[in-house]
PDB file of N, CA and C in Angstrom:
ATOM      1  N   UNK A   1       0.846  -1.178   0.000  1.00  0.00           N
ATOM      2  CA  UNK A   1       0.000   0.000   0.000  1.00  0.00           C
ATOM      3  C   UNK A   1       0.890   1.240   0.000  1.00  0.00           C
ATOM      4  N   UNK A   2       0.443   2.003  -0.682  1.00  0.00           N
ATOM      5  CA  UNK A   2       1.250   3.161  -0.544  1.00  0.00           C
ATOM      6  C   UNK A   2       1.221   3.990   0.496  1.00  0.00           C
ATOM      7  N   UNK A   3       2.753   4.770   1.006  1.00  0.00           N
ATOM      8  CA  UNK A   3       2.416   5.626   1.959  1.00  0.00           C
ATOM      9  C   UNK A   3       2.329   7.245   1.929  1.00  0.00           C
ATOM     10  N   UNK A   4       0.904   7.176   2.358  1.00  0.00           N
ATOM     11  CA  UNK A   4       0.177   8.335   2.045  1.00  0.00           C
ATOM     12  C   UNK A   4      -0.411   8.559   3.844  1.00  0.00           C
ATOM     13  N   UNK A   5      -0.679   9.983   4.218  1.00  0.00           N
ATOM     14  CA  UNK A   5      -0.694  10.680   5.458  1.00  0.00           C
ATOM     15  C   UNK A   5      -2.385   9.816   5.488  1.00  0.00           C
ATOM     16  N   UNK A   6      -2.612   9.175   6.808  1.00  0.00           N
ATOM     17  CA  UNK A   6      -4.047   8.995   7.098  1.00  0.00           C
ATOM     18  C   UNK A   6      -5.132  10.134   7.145  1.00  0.00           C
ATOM     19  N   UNK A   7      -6.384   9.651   6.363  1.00  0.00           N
ATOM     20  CA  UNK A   7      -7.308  10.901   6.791  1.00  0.00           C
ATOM     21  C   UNK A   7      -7.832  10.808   8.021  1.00  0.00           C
ATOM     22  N   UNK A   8      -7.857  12.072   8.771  1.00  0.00           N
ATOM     23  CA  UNK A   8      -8.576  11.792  10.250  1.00  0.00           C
ATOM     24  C   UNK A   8      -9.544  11.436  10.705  1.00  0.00           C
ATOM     25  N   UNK A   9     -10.527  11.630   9.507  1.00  0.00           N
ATOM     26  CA  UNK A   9     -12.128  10.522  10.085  1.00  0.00           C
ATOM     27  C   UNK A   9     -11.585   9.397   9.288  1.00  0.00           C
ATOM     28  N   UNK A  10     -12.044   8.371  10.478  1.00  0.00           N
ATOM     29  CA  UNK A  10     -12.106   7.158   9.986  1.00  0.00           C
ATOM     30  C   UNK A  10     -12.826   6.197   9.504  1.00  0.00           C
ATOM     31  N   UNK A  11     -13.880   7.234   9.453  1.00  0.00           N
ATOM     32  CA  UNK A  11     -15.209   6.475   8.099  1.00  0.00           C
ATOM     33  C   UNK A  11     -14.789   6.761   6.540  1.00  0.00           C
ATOM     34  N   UNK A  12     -14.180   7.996   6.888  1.00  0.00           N
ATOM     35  CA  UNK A  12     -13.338   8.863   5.002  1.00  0.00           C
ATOM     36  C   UNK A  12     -12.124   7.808   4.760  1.00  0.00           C
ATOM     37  N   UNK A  13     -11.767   7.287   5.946  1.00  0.00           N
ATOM     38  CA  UNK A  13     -10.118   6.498   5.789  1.00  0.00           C
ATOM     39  C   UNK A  13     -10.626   5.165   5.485  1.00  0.00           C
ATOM     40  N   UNK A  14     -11.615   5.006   5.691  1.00  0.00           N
ATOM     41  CA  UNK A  14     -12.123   3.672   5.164  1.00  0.00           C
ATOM     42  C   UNK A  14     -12.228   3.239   3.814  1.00  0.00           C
ATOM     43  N   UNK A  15     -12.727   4.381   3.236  1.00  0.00           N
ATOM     44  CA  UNK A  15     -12.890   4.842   1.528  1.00  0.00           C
ATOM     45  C   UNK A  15     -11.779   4.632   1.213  1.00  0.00           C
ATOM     46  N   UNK A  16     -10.847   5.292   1.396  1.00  0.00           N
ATOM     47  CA  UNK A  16      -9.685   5.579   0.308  1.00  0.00           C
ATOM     48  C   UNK A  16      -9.099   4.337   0.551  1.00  0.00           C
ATOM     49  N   UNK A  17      -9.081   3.235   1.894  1.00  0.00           N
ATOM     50  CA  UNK A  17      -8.433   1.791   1.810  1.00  0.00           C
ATOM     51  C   UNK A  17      -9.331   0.879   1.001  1.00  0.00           C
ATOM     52  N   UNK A  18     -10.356   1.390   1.074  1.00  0.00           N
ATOM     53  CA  UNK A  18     -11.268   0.558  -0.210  1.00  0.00           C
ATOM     54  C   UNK A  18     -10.812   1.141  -2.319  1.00  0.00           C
ATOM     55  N   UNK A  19     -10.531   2.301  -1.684  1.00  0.00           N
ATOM     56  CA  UNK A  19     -10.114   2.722  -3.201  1.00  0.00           C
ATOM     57  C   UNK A  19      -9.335   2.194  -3.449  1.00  0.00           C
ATOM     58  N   UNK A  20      -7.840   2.348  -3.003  1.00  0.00           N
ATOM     59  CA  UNK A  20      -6.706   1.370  -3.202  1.00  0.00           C
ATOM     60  C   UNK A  20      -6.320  -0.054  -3.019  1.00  0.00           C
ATOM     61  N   UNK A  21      -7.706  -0.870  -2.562  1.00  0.00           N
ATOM     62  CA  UNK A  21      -8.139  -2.173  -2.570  1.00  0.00           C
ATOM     63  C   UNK A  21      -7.967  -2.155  -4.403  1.00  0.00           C
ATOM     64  N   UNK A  22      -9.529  -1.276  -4.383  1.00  0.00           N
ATOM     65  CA  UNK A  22      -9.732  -1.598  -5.798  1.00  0.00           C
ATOM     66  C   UNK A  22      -9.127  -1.144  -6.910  1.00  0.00           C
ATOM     67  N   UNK A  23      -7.424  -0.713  -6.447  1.00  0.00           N
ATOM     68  CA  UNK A  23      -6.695  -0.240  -7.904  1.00  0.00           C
ATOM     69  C   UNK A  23      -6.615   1.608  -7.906  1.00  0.00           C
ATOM     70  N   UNK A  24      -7.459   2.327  -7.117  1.00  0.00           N
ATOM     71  CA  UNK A  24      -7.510   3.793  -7.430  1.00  0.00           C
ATOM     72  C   UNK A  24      -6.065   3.737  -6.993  1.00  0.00           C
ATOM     73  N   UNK A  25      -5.623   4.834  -7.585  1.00  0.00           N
ATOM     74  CA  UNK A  25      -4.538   6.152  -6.656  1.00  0.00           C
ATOM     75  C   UNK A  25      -5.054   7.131  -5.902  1.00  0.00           C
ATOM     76  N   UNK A  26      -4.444   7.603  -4.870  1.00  0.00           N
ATOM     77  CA  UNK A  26      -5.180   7.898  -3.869  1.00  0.00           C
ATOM     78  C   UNK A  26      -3.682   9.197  -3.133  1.00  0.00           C
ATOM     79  N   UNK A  27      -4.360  10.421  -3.659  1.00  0.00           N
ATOM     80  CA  UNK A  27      -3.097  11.461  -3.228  1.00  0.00           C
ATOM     81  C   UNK A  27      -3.528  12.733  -2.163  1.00  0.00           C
ATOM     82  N   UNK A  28      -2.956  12.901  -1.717  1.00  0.00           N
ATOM     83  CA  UNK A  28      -3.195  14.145  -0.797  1.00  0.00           C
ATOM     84  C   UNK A  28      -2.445  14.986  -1.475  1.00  0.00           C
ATOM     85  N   UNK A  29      -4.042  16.163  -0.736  1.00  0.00           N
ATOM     86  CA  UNK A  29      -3.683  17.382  -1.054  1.00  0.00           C
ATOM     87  C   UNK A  29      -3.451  18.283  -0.279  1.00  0.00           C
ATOM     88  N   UNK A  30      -3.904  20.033  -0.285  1.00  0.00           N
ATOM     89  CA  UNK A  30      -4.038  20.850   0.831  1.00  0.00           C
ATOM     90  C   UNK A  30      -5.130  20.598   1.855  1.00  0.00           C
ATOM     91  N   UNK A  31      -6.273  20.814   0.782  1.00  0.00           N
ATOM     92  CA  UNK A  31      -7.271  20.358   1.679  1.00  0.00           C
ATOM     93  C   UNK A  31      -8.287  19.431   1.709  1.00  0.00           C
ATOM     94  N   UNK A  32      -7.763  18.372   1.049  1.00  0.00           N
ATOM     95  CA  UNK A  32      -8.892  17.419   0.025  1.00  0.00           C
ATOM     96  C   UNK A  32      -7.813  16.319   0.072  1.00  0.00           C
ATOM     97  N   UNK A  33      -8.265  15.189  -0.610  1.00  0.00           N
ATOM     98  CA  UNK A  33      -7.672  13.958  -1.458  1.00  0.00           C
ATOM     99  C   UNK A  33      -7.626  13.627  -2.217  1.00  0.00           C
ATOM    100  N   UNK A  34      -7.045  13.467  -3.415  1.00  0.00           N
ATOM    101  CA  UNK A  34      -7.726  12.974  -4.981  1.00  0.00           C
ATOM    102  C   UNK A  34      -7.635  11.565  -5.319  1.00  0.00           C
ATOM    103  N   UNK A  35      -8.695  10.806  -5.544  1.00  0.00           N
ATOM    104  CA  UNK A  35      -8.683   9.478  -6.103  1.00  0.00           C
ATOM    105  C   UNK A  35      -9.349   9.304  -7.712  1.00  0.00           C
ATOM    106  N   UNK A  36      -8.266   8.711  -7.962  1.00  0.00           N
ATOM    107  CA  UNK A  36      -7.748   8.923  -9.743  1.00  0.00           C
ATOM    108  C   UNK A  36      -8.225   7.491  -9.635  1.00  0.00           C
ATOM    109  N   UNK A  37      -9.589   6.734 -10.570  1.00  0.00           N
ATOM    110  CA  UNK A  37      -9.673   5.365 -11.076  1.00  0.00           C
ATOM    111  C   UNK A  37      -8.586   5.247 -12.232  1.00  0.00           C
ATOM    112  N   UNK A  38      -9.209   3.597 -11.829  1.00  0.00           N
ATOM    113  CA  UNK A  38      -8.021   2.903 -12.975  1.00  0.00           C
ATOM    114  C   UNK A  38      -8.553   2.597 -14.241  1.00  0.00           C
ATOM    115  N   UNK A  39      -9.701   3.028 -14.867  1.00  0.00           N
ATOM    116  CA  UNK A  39      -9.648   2.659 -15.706  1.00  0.00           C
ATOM    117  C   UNK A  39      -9.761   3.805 -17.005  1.00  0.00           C
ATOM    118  N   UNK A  40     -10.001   3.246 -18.169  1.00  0.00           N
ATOM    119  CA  UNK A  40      -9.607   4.010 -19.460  1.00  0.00           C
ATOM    120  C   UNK A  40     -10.435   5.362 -18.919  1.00  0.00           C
ATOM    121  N   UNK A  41     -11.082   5.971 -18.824  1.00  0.00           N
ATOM    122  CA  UNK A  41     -11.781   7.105 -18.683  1.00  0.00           C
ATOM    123  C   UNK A  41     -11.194   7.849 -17.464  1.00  0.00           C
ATOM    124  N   UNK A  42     -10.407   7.387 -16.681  1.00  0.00           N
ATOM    125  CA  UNK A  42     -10.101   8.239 -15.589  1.00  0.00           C
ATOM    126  C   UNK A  42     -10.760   9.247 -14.539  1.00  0.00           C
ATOM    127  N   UNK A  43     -11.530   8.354 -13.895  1.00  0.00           N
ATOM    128  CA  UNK A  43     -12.449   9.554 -13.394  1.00  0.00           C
ATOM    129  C   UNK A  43     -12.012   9.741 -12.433  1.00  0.00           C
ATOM    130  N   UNK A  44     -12.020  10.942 -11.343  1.00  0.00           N
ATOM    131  CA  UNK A  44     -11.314  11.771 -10.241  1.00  0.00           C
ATOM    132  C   UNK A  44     -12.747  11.828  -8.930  1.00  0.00           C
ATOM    133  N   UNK A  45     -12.273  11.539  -8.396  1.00  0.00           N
ATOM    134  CA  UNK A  45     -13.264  11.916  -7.154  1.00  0.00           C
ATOM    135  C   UNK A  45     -12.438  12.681  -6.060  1.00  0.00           C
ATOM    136  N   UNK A  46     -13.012  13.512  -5.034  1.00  0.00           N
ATOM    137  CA  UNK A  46     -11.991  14.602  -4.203  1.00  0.00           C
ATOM    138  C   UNK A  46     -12.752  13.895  -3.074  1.00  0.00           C
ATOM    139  N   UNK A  47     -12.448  13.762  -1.785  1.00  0.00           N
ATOM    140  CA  UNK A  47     -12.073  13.633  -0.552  1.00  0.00           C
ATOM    141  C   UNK A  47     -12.084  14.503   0.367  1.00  0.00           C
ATOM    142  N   UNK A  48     -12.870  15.727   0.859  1.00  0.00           N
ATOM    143  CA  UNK A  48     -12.367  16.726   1.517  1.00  0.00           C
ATOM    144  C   UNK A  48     -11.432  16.283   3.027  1.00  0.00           C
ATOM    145  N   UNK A  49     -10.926  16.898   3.360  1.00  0.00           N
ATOM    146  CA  UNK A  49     -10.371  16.973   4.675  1.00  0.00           C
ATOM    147  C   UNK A  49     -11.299  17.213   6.086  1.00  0.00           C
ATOM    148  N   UNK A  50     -11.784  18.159   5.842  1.00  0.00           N
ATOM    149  CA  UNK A  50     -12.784  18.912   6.745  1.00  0.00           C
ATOM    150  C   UNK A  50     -14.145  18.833   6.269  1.00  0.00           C
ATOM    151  N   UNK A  51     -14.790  17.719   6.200  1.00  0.00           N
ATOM    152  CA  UNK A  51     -16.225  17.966   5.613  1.00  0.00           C
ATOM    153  C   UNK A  51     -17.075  18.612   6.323  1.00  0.00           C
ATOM    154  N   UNK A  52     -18.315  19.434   6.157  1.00  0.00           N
ATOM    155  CA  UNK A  52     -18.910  20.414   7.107  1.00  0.00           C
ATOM    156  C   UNK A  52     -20.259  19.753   6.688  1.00  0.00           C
ATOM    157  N   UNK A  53     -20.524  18.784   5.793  1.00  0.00           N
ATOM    158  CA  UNK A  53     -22.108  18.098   5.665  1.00  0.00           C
ATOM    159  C   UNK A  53     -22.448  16.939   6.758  1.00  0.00           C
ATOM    160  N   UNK A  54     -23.149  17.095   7.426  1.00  0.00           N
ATOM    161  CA  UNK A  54     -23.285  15.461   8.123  1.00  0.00           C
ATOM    162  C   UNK A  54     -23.424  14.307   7.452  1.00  0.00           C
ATOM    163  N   UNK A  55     -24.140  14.592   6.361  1.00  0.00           N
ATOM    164  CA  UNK A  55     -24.381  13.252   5.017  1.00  0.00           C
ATOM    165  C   UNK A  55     -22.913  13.475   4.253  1.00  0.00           C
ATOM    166  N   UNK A  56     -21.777  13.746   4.035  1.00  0.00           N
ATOM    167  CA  UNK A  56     -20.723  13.851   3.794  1.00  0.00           C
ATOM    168  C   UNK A  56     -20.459  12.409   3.302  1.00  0.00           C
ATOM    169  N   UNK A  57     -19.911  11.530   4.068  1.00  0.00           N
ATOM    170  CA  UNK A  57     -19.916   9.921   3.714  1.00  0.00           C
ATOM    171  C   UNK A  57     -20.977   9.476   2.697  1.00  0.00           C
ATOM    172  N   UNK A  58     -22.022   9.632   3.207  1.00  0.00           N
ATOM    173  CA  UNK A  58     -23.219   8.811   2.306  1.00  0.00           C
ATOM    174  C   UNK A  58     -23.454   9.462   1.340  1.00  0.00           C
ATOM    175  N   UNK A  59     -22.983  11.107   0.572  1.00  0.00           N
ATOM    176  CA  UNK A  59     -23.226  11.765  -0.432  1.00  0.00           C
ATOM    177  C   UNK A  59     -22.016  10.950  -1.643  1.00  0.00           C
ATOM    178  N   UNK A  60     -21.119  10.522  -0.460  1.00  0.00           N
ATOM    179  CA  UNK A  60     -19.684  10.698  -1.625  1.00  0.00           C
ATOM    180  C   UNK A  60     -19.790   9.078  -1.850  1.00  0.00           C
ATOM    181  N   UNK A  61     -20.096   8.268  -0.965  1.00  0.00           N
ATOM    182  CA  UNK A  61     -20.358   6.850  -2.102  1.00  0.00           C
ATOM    183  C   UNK A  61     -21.538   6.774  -3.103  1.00  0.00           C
ATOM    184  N   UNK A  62     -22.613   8.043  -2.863  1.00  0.00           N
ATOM    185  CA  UNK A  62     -24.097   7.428  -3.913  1.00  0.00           C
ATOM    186  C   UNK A  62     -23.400   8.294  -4.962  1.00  0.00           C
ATOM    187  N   UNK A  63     -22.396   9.158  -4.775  1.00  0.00           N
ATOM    188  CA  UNK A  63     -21.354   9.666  -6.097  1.00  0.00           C
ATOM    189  C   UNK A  63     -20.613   8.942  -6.859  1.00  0.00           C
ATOM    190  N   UNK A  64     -19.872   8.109  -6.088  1.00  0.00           N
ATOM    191  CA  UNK A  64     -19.052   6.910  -6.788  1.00  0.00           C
ATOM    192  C   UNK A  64     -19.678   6.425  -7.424  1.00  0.00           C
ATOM    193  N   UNK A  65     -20.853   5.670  -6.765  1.00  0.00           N
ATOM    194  CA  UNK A  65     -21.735   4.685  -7.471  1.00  0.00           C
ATOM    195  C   UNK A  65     -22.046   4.793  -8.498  1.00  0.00           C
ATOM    196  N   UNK A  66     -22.928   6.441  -8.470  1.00  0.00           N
ATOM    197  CA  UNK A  66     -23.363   6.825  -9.404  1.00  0.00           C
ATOM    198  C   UNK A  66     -22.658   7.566 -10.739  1.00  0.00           C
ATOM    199  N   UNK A  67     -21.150   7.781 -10.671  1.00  0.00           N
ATOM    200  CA  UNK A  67     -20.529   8.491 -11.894  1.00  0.00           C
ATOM    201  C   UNK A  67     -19.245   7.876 -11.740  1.00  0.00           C
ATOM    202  N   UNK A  68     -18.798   6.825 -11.464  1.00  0.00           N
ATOM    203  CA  UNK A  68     -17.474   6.600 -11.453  1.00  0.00           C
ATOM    204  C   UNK A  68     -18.257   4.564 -12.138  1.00  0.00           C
ATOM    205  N   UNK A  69     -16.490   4.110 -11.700  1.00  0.00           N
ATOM    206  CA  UNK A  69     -16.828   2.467 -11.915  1.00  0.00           C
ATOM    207  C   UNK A  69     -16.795   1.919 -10.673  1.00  0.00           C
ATOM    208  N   UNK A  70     -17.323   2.396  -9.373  1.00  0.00           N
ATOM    209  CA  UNK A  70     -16.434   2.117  -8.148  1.00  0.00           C
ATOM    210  C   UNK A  70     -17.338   0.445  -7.734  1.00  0.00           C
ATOM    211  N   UNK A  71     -18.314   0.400  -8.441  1.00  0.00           N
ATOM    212  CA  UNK A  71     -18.902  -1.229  -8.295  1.00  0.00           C
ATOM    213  C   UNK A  71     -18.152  -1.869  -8.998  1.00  0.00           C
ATOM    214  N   UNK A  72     -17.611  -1.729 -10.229  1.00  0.00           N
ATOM    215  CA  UNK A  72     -17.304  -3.020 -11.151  1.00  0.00           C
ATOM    216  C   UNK A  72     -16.314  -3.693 -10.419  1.00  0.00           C
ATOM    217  N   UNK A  73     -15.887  -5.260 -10.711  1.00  0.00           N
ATOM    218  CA  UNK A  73     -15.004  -5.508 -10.252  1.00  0.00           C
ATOM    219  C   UNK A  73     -14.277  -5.352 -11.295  1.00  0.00           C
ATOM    220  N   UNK A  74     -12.697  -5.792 -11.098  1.00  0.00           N
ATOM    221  CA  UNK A  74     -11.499  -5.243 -11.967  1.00  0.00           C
ATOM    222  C   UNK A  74     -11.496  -7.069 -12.236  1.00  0.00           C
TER     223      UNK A  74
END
């Protein structure tokens, strides 16, 4: 696994060990994270640091789901 700084919630840190389960890259930023899929289309999803939504978690997987490949298997 690569070493990359943990995010401090550990429901968000859960994600990104599931991203890099499934092949994403997974980079820190200033104030965010970027996870780059692996496949031909490259799609980007961001990570904030500081989320200020309470639905924060549950917005950003029905996002994956919904505009990335984050179901398929590889």
């Amino acid at each position: 696994m690569p070493n990359r700084p943990r995010h401090p919630k550990s429901d968000l840190e859960a994600v990104l060990k599931e991203a890099e389960k499934k092949g994403w890259r997974v980079e820190k930023g200033r104030r965010y994270y970027k996870m780059y899929c692996p496949c031909e289309t490259k799609h980007l999803k961001t990570v904030k640091l500081t989320p200020s939504d309470r639905n924060y978690l549950t917005n950003l997987l029905g996002q994956l789901k919904r505009a990335t490949c984050w179901e398929k298997e590889e």
